[in-house]
Every structure is written in structure tokens, then in C-alpha cells.
Protein backbone atom coordinates (compact mmCIF):
# COMPACT_ATOMS: atom_id res chain seq x y z
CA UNK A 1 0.00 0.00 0.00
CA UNK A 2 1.49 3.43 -0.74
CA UNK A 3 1.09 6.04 1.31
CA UNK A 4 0.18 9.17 0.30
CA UNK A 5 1.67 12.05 2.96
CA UNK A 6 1.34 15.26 0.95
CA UNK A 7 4.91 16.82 0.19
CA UNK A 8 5.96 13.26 1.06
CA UNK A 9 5.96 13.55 5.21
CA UNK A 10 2.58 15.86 6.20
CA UNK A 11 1.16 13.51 8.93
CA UNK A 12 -1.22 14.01 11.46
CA UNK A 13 -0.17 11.99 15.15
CA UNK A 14 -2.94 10.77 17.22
CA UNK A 15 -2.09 11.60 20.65
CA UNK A 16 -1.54 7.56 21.66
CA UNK A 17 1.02 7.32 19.65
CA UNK A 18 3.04 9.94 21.51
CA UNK A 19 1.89 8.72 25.05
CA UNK A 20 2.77 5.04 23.53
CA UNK A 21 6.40 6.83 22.39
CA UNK A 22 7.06 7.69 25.89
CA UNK A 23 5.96 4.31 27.50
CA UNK A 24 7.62 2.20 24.73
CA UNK A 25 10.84 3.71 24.15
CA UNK A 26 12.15 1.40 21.42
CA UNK A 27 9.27 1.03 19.93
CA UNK A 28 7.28 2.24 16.88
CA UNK A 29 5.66 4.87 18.13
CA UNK A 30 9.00 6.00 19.19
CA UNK A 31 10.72 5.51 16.28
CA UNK A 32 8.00 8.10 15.11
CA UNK A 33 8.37 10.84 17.93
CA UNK A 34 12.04 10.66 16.56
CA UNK A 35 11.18 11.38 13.23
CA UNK A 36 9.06 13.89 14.34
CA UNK A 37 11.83 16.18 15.94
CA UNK A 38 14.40 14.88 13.45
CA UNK A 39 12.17 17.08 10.71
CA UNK A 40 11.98 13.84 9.03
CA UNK A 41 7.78 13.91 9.04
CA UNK A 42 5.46 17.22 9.53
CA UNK A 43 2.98 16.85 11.97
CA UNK A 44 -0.18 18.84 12.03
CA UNK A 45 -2.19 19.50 15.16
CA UNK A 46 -4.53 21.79 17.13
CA UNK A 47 -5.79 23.42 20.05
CA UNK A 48 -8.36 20.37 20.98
CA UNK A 49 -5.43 17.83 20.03
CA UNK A 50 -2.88 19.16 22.30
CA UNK A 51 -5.59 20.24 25.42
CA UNK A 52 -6.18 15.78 24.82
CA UNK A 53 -2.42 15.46 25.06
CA UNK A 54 -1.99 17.27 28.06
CA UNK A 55 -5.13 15.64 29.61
CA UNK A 56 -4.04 12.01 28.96
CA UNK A 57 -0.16 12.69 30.10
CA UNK A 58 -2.08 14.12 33.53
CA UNK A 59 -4.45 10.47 34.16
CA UNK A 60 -2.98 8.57 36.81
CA UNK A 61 -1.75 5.52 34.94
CA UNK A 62 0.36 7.51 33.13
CA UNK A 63 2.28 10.14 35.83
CA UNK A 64 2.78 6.61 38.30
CA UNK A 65 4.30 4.94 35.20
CA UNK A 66 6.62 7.64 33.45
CA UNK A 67 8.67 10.78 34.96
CA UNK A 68 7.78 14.17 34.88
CA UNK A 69 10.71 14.96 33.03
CA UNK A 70 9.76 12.26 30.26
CA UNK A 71 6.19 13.78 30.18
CA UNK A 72 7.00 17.30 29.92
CA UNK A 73 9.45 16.36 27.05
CA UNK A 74 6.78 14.69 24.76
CA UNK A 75 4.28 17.28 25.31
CA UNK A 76 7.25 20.02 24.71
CA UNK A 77 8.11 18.32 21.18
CA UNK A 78 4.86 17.17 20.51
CA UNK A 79 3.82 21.02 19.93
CA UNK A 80 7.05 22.47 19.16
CA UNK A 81 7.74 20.53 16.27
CA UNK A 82 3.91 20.29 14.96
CA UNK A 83 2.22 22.66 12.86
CA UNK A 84 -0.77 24.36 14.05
CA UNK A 85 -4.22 24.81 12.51
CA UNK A 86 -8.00 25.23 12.78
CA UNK A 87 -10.02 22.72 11.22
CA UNK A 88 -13.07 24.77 9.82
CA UNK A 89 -14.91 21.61 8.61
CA UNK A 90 -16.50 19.11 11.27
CA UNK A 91 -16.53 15.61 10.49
CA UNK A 92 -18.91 12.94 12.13
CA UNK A 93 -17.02 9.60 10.89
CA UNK A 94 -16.23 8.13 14.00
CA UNK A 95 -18.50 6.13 16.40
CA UNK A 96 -16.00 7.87 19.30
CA UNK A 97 -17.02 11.00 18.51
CA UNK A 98 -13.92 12.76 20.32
CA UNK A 99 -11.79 11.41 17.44
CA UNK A 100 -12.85 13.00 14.54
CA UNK A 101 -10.65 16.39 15.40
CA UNK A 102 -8.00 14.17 14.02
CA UNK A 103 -9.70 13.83 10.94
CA UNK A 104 -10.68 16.76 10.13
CA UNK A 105 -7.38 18.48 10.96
CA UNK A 106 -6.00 16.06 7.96
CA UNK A 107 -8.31 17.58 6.19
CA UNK A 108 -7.22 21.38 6.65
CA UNK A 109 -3.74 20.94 6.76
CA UNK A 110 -3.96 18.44 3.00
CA UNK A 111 -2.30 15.01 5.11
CA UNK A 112 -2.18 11.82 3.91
CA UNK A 113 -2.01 10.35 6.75
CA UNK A 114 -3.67 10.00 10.32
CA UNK A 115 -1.36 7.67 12.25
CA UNK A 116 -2.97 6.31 15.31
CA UNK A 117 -4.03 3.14 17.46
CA UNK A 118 -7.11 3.88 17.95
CA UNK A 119 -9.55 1.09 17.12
CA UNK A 120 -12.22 3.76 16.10
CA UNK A 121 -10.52 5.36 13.93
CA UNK A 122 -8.00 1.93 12.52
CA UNK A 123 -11.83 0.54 11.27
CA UNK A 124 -12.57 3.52 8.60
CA UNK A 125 -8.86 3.14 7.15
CA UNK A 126 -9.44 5.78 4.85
CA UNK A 127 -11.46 8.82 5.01
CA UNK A 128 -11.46 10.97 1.83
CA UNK A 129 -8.48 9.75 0.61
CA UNK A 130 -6.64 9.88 3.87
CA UNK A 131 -5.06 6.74 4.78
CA UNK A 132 -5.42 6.10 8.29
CA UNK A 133 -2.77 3.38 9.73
CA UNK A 134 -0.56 2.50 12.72
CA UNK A 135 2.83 3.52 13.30
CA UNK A 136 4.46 0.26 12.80
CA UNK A 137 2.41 -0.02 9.41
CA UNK A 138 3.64 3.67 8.62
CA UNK A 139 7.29 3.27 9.33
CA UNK A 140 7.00 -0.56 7.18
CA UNK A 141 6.05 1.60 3.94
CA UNK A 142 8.06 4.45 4.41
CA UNK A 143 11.06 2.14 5.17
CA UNK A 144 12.57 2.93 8.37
């Protein structure tokens, strides 16, 4: 399957696969987040994205499992090396209704790709020409 990410790297990250990135640090998601602050992939994001980001890094499970240092890192680079936009369209494609910001900020920034773990969003995998697929599947196509 080829992927089609825009300018070749215009992505949009679901926020599991950065909270994955900092629980798993050899793993896909990883691999990813490097990518991300390497320049090596753009990221697109937004206001609602990030305030979920910052929400999920705060839960519990996640502060007893990973260091605040760790946690303030991801969410640092997470918007640092994103780009920022409004969506202006709304989507309803998703059963979880929460998830469709991801959508439709692919949508207003032109990505190719939604890259995620999220069952909800994994079932549609594609929305308007928007391939939506999991990191390990990403990184497989794009070679790394």
C-alpha cells in the first residue's frame, strides 16, 4: 500500500502514539516521535489535540508509570515541532465521537495520513483519501 503524505511527510499523530512513544521507548511509536523532531515527518495538530495530550499525560496511569521529566518532554516536542491549525470543517465519521478532530485536521492541513491506534478510527482506514494506519504499518512503507 502506498502512502500518500502530501509533500511526502505531512502527517497528522494521534495523541496515543506519543503517550505510547514515551511508554515504549524502542518502539514504533517511538521511532516516530524521533522522526518527528528529526524534521523527518510534519505533523499537524490543534488546540483540541494538544488540550487531549496534556489531559491524557495528567491520568494517573500515566504520571505513576513515566517521569515528569519524560512527560514534559513529549508534550514540549509534541507542539514544538507540529504545525498548528483550525479545522473549519466538522466531520462525524467516527463512532468515538472525540476522534474525529484528528480527521478533520488532515483535512485542513492536505495530510495523507492519520497515524494512530485507535480502534475507532484503525476501522474507517481511509477517510477521503486519507489513509489512516498505525505507526508500525507507517514506518513498514516508508522504510525505516
Amino acid at each position: 500500500m502506498k502512502l500518500r503524505t502530501g509533500k511526502g511527510r505531512k502527517v497528522v499523530i494521534d495523541t496515543n502514539i506519543a503517550v505510547s512513544a514515551l511508554i515504549a521507548k524502542e518502539g514504533a511509536p517511538a521511532k516516530l516521535f524521533e522522526m518527528l523532531i528529526l524534521g523527518e515527518i510534519e505533523n499537524y495538530t490543534s488546540r483540541e489535540i494538544i488540550k487531549e495530550l496534556k489531559a491524557v499525560l495528567n491520568r494517573d496511569e500515566i504520571t505513576k508509570r513515566t517521569p515528569k521529566k519524560a512527560r514534559q518532554f513529549i508534550l514540549k516536542h509534541y507542539i514544538s515541532n507540529s504545525i498548528h491549525v483550525r479545522a473549519k470543517e466538522r466531520i462525524n465519521a467516527v463512532q468515538h465521537s472525540s476522534d474525529n478532530k484528528f480527521i478533520e485536521v488532515a483535512l485542513e492541513a492536505g495530510a495523507g495520513v492519520i497515524i494512530t491506534g485507535d480502534s475507532h478510527l484503525l476501522q474507517l482506514e481511509e477517510f477521503r483519501g486519507i489513509k489512516i494506519v498505525r505507526a508500525k504499518h507507517f514506518l513498514e512503507v516508508k522504510g525505516q
